[in-house]
PDB file of N, CA and C in Angstrom:
ATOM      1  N   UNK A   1      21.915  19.977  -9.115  1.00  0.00           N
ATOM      2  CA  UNK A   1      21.073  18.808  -9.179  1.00  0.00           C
ATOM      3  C   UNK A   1      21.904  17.533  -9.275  1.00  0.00           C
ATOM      4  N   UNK A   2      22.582  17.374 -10.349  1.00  0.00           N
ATOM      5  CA  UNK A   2      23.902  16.020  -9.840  1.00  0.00           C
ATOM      6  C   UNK A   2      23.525  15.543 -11.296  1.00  0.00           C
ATOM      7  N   UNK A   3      23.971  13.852 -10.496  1.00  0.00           N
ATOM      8  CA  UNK A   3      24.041  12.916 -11.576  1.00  0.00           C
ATOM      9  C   UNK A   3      22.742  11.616 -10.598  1.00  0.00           C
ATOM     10  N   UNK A   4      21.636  12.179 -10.449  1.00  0.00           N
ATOM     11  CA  UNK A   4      20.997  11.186 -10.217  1.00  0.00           C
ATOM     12  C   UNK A   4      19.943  10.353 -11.128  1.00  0.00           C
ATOM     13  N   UNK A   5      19.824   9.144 -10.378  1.00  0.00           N
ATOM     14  CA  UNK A   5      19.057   8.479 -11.306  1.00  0.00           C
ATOM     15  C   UNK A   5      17.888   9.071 -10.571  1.00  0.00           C
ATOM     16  N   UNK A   6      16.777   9.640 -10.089  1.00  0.00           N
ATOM     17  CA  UNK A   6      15.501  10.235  -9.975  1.00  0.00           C
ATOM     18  C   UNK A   6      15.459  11.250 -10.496  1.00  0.00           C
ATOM     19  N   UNK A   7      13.954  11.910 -10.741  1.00  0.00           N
ATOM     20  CA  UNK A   7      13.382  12.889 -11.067  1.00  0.00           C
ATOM     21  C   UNK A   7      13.638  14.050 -10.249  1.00  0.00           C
ATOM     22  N   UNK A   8      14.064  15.203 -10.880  1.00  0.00           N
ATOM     23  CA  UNK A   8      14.418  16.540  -9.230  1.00  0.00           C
ATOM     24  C   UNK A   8      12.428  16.967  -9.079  1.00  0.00           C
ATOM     25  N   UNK A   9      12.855  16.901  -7.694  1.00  0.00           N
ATOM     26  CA  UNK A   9      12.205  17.119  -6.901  1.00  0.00           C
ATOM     27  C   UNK A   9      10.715  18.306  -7.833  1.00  0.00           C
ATOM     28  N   UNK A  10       9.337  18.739  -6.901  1.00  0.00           N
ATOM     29  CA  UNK A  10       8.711  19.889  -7.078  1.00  0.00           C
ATOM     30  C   UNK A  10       9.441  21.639  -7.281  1.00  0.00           C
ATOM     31  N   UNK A  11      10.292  21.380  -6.080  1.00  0.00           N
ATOM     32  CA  UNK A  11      10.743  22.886  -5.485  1.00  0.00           C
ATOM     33  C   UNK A  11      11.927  23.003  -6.738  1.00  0.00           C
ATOM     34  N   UNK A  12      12.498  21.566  -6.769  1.00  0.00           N
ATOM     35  CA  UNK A  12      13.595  21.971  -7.843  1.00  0.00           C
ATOM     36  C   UNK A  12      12.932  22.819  -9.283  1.00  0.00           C
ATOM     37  N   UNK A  13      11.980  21.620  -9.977  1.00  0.00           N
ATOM     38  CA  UNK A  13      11.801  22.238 -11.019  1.00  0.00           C
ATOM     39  C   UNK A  13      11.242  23.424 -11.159  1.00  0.00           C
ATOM     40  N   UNK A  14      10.698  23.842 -10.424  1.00  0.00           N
ATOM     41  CA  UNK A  14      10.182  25.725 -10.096  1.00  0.00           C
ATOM     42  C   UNK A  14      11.352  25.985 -10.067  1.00  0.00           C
ATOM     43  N   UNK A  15      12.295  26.209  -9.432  1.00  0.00           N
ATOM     44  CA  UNK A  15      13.838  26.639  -9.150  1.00  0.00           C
ATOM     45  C   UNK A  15      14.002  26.684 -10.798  1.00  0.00           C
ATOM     46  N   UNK A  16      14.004  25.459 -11.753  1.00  0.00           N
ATOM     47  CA  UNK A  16      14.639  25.535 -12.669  1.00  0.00           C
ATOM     48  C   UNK A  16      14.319  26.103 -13.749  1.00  0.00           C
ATOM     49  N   UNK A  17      12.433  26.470 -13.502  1.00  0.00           N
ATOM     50  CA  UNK A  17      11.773  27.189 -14.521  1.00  0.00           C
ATOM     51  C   UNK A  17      12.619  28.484 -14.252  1.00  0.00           C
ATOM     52  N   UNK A  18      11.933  28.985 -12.799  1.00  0.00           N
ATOM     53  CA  UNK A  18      12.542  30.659 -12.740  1.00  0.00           C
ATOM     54  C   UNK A  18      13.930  31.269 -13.446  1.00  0.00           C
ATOM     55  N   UNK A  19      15.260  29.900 -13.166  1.00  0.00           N
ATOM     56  CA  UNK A  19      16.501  30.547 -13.727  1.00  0.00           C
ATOM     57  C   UNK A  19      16.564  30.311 -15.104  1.00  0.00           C
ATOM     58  N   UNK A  20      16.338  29.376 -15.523  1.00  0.00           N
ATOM     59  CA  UNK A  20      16.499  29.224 -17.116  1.00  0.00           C
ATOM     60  C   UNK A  20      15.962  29.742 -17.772  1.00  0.00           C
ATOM     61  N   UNK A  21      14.514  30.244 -17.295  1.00  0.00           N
ATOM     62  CA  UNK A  21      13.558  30.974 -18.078  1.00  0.00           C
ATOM     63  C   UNK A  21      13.719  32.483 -18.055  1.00  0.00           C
ATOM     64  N   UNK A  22      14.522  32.526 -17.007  1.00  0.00           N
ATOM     65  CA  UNK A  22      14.232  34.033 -16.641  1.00  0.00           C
ATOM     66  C   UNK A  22      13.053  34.826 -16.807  1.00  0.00           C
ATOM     67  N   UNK A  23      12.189  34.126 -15.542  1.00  0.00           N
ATOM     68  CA  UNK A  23      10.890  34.610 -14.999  1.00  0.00           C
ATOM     69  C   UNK A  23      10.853  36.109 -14.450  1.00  0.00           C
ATOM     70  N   UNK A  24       9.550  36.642 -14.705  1.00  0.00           N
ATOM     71  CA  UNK A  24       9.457  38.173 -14.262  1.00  0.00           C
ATOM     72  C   UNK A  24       8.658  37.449 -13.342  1.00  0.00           C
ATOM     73  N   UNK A  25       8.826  38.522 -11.976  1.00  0.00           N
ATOM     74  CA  UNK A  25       7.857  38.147 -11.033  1.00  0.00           C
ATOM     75  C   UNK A  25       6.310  37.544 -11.335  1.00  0.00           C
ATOM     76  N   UNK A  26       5.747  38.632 -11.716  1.00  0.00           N
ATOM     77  CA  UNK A  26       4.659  38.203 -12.267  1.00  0.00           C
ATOM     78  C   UNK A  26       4.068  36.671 -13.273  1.00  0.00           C
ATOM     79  N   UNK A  27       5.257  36.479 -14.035  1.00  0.00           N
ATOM     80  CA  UNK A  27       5.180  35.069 -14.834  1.00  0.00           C
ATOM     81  C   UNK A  27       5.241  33.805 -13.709  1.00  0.00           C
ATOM     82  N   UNK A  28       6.533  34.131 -13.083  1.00  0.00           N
ATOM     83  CA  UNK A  28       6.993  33.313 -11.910  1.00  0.00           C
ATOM     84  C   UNK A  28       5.480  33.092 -11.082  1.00  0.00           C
ATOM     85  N   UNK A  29       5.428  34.288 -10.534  1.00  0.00           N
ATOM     86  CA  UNK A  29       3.756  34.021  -9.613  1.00  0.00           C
ATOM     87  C   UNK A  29       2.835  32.751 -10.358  1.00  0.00           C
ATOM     88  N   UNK A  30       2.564  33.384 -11.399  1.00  0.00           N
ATOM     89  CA  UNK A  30       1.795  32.432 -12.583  1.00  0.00           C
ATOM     90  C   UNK A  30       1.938  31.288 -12.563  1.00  0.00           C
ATOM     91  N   UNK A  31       3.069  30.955 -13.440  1.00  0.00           N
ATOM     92  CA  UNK A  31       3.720  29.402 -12.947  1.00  0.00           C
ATOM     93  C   UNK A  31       3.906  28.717 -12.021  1.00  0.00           C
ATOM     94  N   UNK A  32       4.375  29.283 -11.121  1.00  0.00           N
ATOM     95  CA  UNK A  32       3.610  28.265  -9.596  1.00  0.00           C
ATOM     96  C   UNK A  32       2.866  27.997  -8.856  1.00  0.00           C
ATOM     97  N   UNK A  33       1.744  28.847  -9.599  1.00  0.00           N
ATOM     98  CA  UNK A  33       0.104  28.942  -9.785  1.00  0.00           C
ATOM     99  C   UNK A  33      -0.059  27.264 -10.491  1.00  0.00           C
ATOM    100  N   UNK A  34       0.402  27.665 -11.651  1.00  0.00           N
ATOM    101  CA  UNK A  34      -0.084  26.478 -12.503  1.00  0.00           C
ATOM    102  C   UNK A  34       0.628  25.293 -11.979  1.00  0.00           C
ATOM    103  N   UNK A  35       1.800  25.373 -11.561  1.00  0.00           N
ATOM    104  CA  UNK A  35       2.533  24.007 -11.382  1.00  0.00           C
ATOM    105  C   UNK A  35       2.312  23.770 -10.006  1.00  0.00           C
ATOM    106  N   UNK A  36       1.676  23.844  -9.121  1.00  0.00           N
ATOM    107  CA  UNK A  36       1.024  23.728  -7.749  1.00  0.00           C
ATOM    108  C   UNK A  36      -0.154  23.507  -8.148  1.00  0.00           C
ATOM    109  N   UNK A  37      -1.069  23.673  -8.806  1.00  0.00           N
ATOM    110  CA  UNK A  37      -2.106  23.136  -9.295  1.00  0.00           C
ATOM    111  C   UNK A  37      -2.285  21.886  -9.902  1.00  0.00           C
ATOM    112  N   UNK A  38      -1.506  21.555 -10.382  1.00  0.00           N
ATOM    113  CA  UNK A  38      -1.327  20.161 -11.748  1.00  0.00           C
ATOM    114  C   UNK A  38      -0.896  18.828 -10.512  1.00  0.00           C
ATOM    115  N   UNK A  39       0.264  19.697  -9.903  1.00  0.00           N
ATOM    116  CA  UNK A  39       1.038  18.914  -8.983  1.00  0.00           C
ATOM    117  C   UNK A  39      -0.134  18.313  -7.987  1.00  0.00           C
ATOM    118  N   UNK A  40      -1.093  19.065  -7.213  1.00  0.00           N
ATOM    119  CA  UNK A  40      -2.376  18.896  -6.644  1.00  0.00           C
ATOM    120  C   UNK A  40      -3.262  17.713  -7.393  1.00  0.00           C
ATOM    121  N   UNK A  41      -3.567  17.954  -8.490  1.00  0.00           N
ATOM    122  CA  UNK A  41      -4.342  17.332  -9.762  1.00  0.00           C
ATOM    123  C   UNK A  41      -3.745  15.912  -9.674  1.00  0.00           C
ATOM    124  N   UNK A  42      -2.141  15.996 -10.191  1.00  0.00           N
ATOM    125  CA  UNK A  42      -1.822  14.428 -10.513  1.00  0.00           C
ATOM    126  C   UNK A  42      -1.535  14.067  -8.543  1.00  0.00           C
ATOM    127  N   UNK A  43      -1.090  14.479  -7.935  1.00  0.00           N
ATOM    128  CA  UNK A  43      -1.303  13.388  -6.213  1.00  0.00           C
ATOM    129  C   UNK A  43      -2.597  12.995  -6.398  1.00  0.00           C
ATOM    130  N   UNK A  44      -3.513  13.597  -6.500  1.00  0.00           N
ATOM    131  CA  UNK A  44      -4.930  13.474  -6.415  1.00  0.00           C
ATOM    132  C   UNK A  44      -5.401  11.568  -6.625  1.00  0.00           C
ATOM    133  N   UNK A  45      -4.806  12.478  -8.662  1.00  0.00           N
ATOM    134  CA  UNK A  45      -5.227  10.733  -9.401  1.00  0.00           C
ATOM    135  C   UNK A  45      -4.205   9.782  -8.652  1.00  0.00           C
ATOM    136  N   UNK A  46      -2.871   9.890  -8.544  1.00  0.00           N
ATOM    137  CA  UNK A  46      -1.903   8.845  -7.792  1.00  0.00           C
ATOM    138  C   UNK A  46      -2.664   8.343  -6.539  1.00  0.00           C
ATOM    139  N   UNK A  47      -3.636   8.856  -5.779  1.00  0.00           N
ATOM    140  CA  UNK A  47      -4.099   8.953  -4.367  1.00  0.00           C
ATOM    141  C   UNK A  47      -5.380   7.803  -4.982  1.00  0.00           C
ATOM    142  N   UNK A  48      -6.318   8.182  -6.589  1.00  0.00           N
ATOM    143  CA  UNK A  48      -7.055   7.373  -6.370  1.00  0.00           C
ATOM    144  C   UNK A  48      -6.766   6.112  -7.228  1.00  0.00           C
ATOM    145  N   UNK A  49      -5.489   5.941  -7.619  1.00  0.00           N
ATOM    146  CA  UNK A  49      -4.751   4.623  -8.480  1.00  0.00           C
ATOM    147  C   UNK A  49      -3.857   3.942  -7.571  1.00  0.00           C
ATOM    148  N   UNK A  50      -3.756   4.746  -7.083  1.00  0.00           N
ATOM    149  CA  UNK A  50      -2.386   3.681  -6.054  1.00  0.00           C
ATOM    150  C   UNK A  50      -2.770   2.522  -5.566  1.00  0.00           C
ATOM    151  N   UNK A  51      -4.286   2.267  -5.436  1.00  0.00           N
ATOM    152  CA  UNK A  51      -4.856   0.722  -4.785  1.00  0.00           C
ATOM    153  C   UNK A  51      -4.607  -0.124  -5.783  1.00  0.00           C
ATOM    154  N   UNK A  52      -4.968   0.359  -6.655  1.00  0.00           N
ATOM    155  CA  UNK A  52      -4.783  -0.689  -8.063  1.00  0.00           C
ATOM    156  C   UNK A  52      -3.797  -0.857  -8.585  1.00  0.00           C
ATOM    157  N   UNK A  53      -2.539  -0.288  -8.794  1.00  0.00           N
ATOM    158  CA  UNK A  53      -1.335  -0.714  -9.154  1.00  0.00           C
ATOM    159  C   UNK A  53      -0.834  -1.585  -7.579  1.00  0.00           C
ATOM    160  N   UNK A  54      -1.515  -1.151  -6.112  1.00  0.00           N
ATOM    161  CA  UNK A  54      -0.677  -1.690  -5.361  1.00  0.00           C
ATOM    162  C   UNK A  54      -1.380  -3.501  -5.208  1.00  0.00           C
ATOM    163  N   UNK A  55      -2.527  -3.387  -6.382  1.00  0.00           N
ATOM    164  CA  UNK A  55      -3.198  -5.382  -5.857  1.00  0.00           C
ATOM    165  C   UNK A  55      -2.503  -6.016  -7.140  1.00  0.00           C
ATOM    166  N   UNK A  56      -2.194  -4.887  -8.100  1.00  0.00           N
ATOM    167  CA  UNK A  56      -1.529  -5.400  -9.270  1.00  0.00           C
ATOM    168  C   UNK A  56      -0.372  -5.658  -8.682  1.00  0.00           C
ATOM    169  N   UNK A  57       0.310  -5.067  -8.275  1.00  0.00           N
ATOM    170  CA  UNK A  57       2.110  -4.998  -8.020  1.00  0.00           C
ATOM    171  C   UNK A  57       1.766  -6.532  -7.078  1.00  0.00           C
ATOM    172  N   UNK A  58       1.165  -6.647  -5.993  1.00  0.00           N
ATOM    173  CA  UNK A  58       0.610  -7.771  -4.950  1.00  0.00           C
ATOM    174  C   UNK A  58       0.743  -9.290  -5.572  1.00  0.00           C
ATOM    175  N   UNK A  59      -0.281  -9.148  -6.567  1.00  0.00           N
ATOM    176  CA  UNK A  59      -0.963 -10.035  -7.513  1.00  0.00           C
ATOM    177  C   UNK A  59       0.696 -10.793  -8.458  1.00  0.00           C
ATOM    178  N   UNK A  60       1.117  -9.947  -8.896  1.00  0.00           N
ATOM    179  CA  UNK A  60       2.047 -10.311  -9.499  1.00  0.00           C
ATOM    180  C   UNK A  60       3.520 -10.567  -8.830  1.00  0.00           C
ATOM    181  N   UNK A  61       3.737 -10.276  -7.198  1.00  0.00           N
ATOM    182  CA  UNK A  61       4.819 -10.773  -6.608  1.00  0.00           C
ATOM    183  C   UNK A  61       4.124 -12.068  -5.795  1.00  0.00           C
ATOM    184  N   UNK A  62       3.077 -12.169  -5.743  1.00  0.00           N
ATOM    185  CA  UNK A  62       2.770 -13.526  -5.132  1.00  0.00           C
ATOM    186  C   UNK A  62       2.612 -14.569  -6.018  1.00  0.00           C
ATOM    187  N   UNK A  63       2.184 -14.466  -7.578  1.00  0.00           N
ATOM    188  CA  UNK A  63       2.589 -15.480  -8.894  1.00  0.00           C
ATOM    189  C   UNK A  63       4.215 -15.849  -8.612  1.00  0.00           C
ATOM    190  N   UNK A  64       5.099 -15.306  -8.102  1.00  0.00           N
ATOM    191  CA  UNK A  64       6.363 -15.024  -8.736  1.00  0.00           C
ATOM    192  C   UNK A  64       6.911 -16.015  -7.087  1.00  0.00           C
ATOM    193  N   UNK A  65       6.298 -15.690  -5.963  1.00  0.00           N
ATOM    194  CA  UNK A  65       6.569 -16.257  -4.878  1.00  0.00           C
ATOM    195  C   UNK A  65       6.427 -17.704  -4.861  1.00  0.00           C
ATOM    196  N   UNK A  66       4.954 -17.867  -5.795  1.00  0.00           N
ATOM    197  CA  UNK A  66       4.650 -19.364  -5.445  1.00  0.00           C
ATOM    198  C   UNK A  66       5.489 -20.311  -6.622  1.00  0.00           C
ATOM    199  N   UNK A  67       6.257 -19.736  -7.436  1.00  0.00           N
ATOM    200  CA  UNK A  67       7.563 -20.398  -8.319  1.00  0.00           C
ATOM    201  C   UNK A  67       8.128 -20.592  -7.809  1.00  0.00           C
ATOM    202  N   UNK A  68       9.308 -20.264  -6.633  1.00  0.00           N
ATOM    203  CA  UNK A  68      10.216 -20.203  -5.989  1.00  0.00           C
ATOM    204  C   UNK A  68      10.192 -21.759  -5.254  1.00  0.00           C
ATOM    205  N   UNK A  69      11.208 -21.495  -4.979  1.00  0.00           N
ATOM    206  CA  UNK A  69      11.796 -23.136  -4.163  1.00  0.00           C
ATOM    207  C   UNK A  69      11.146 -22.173  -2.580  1.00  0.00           C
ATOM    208  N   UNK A  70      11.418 -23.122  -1.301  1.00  0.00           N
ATOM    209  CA  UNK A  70      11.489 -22.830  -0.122  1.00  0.00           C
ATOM    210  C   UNK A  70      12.648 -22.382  -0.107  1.00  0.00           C
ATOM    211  N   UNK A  71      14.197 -22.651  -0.553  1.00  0.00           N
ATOM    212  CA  UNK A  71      15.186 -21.384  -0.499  1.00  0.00           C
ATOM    213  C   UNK A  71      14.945 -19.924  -0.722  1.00  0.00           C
ATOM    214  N   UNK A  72      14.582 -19.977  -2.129  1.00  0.00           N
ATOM    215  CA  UNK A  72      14.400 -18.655  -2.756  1.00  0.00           C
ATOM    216  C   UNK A  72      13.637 -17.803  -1.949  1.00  0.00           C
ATOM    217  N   UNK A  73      12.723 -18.168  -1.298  1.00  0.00           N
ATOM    218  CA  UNK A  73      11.193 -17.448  -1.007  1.00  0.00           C
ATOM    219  C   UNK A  73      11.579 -16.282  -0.150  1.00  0.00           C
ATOM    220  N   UNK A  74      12.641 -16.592   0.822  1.00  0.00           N
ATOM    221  CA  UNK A  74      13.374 -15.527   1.737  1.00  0.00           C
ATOM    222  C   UNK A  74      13.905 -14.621   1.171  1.00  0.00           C
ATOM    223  N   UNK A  75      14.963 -15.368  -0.018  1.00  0.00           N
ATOM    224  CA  UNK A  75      15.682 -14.065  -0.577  1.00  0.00           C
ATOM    225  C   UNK A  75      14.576 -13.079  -1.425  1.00  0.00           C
ATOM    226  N   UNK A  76      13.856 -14.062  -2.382  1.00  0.00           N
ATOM    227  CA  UNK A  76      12.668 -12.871  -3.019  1.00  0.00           C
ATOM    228  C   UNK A  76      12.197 -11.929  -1.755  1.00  0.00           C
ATOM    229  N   UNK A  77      11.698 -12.321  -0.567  1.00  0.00           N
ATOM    230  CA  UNK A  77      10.919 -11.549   0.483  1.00  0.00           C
ATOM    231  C   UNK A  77      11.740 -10.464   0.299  1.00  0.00           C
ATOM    232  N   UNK A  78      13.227 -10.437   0.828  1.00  0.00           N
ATOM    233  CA  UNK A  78      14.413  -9.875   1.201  1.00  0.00           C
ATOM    234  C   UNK A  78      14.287  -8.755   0.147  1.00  0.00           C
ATOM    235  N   UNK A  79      14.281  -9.134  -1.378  1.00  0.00           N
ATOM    236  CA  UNK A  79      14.702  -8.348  -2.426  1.00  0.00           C
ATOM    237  C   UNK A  79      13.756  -7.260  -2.243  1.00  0.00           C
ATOM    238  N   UNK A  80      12.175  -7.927  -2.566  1.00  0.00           N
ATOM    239  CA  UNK A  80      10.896  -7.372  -2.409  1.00  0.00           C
ATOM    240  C   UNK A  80      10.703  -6.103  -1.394  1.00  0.00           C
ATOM    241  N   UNK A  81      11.634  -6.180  -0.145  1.00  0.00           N
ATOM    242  CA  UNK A  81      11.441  -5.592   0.753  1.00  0.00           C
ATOM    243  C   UNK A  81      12.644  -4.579   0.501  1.00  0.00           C
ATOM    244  N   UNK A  82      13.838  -4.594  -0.608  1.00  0.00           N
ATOM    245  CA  UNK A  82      14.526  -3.796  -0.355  1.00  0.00           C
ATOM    246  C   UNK A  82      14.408  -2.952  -1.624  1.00  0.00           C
ATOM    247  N   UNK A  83      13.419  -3.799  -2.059  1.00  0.00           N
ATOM    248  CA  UNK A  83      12.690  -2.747  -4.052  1.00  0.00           C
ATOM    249  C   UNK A  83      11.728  -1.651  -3.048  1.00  0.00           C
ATOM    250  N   UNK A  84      11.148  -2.368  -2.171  1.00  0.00           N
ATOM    251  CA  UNK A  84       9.611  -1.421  -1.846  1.00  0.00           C
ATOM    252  C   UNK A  84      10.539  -0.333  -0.677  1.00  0.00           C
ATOM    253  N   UNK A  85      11.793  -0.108  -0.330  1.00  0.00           N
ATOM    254  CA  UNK A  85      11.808   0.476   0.451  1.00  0.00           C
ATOM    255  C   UNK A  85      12.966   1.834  -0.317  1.00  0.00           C
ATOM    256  N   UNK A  86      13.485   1.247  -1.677  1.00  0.00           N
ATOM    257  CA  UNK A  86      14.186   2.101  -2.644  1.00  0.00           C
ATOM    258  C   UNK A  86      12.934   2.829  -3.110  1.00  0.00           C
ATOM    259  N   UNK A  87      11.697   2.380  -3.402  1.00  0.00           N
ATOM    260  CA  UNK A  87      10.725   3.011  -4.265  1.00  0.00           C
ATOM    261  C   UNK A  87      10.404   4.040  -3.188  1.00  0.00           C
ATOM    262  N   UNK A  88      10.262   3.667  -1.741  1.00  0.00           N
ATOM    263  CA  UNK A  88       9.606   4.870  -0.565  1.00  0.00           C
ATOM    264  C   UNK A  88      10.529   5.760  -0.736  1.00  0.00           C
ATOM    265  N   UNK A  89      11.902   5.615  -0.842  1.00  0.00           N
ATOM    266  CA  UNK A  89      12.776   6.639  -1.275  1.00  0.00           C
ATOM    267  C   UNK A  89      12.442   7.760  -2.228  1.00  0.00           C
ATOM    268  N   UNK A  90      12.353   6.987  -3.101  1.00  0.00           N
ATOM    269  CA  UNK A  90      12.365   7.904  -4.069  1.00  0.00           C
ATOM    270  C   UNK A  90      11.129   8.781  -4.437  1.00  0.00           C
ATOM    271  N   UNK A  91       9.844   7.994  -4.398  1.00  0.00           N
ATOM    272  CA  UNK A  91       8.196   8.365  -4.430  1.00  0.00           C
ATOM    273  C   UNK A  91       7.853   9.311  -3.040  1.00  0.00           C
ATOM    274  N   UNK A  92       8.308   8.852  -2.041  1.00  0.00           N
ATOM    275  CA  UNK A  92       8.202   9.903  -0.753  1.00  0.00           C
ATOM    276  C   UNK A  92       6.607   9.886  -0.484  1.00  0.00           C
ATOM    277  N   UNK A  93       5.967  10.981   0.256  1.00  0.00           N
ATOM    278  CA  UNK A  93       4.918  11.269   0.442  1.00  0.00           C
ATOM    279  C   UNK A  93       4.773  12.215  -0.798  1.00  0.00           C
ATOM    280  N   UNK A  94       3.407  11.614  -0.737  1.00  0.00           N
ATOM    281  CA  UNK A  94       2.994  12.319  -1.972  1.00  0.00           C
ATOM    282  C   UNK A  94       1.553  13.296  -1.488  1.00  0.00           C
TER     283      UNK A  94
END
């Protein structure tokens, strides 16, 4: 897994239940029963919140835009565009 700054992945943490835990088949089955389920559950709610953190997130970079000088406004765009494209990184499809 490394030294990253994100969360490991779905497949990882199943990976990491089975070895550390030393899963019997049967438990293993179980658990990725349950953790494919939850995982289902929370996309779900992310699927029906994401509008609202995304007019919040909106709401609060356009307060922050209309501070700015006419210099700044590019580089904020610039930054803005290179935060929202680290976050697609890391968040992925969900």
């Amino acid at each position: 897994m490394g030294n990253r700054a994100y969360p490991p992945t779905h497949t990882e943490v199943l990976q990491q239940l089975h070895t550390q835990l030393g899963l019997t088949a049967d438990q293993g089955n179980q658990v990725d029963t349950i953790v494919e389920e939850t995982h289902q559950k929370l996309h779900n709610l992310w699927l029906e919140e994401k509008p609202q953190y995304d007019a919040l997130r909106a709401d609060g970079r356009k307060r922050i835009r209309a501070l700015l000088t006419p210099d700044q406004q590019p580089k904020y765009d610039d930054f803005v565009k290179h935060l929202d494209e680290q976050r697609a990184k890391v968040d992925g499809p969900r």
